[in-house]
Protein backbone atom coordinates (compact mmCIF):
# COMPACT_ATOMS: atom_id res chain seq x y z
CA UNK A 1 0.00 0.00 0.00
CA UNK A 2 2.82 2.17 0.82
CA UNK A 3 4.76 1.73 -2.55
CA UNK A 4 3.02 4.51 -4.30
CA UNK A 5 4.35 6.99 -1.78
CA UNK A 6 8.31 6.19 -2.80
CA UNK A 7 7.40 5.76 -7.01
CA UNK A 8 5.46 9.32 -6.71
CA UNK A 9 8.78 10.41 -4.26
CA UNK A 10 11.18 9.32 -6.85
CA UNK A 11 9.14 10.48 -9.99
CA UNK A 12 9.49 13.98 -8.38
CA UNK A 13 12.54 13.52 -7.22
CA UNK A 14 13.74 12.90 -11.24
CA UNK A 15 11.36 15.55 -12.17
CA UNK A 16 13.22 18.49 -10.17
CA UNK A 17 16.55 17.23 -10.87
CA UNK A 18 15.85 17.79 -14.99
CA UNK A 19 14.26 20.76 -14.39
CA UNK A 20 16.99 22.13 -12.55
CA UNK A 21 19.16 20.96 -15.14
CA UNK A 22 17.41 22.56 -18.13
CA UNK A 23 17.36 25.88 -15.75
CA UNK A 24 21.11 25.80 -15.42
CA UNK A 25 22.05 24.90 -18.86
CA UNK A 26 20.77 27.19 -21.32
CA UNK A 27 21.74 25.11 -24.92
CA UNK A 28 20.21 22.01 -22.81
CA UNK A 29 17.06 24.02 -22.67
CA UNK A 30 17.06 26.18 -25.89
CA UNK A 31 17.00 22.44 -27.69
CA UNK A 32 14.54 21.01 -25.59
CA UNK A 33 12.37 24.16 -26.06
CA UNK A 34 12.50 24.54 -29.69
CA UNK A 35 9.52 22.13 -30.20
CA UNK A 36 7.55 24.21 -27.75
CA UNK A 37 4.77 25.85 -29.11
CA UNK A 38 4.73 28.86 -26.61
CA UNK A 39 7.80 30.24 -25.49
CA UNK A 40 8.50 32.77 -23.05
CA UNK A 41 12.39 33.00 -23.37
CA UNK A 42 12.25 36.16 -20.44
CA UNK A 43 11.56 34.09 -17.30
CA UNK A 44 12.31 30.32 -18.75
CA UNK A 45 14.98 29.41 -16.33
CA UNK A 46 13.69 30.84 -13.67
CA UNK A 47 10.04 29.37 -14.39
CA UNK A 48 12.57 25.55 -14.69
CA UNK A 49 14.10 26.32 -11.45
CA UNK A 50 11.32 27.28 -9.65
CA UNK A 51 9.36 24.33 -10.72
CA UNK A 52 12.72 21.75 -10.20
CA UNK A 53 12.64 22.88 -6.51
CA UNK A 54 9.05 22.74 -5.91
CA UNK A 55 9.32 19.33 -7.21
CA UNK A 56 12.52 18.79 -5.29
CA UNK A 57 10.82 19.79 -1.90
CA UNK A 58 7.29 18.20 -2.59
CA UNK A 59 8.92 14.40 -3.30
CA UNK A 60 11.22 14.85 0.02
CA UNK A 61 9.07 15.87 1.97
CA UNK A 62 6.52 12.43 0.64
CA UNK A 63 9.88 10.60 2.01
CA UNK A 64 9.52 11.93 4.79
CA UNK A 65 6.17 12.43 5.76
CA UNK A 66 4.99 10.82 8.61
CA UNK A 67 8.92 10.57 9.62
CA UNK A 68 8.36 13.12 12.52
CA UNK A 69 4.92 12.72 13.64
């Protein structure tokens, strides 16, 4: 019953790590983005980073939920 909690977890987890990634490296992201169909090349890395870390926070904190109650 429990096994959904770390495949969600780790799913993030993978999630904010790329995103981060694509924030950080800009030919990384101008290739990935060149398919998009809406672009908004002002605040793309920090719309990726934002995102990665949300993502980041929300699958640790599934890891750990429960943890300190």
């Amino acid at each position: 019953m429990a096994m959904w909690k770390y495949g969600l977890a780790l799913t993030l987890l993978v999630v904010g790590v790329v995103e981060i990634v694509l924030a950080l490296h800009r030919g990384l992201r101008e290739a990935v983005m060149q398919a998009s169909p809406l672009r908004f090349k002002h605040g793309e890395s920090a719309t990726f980073l934002l995102a990665g870390v949300s993502a980041l926070v929300t699958g640790i904190a599934i890891l750990l939920y429960g943890l300190f109650l």
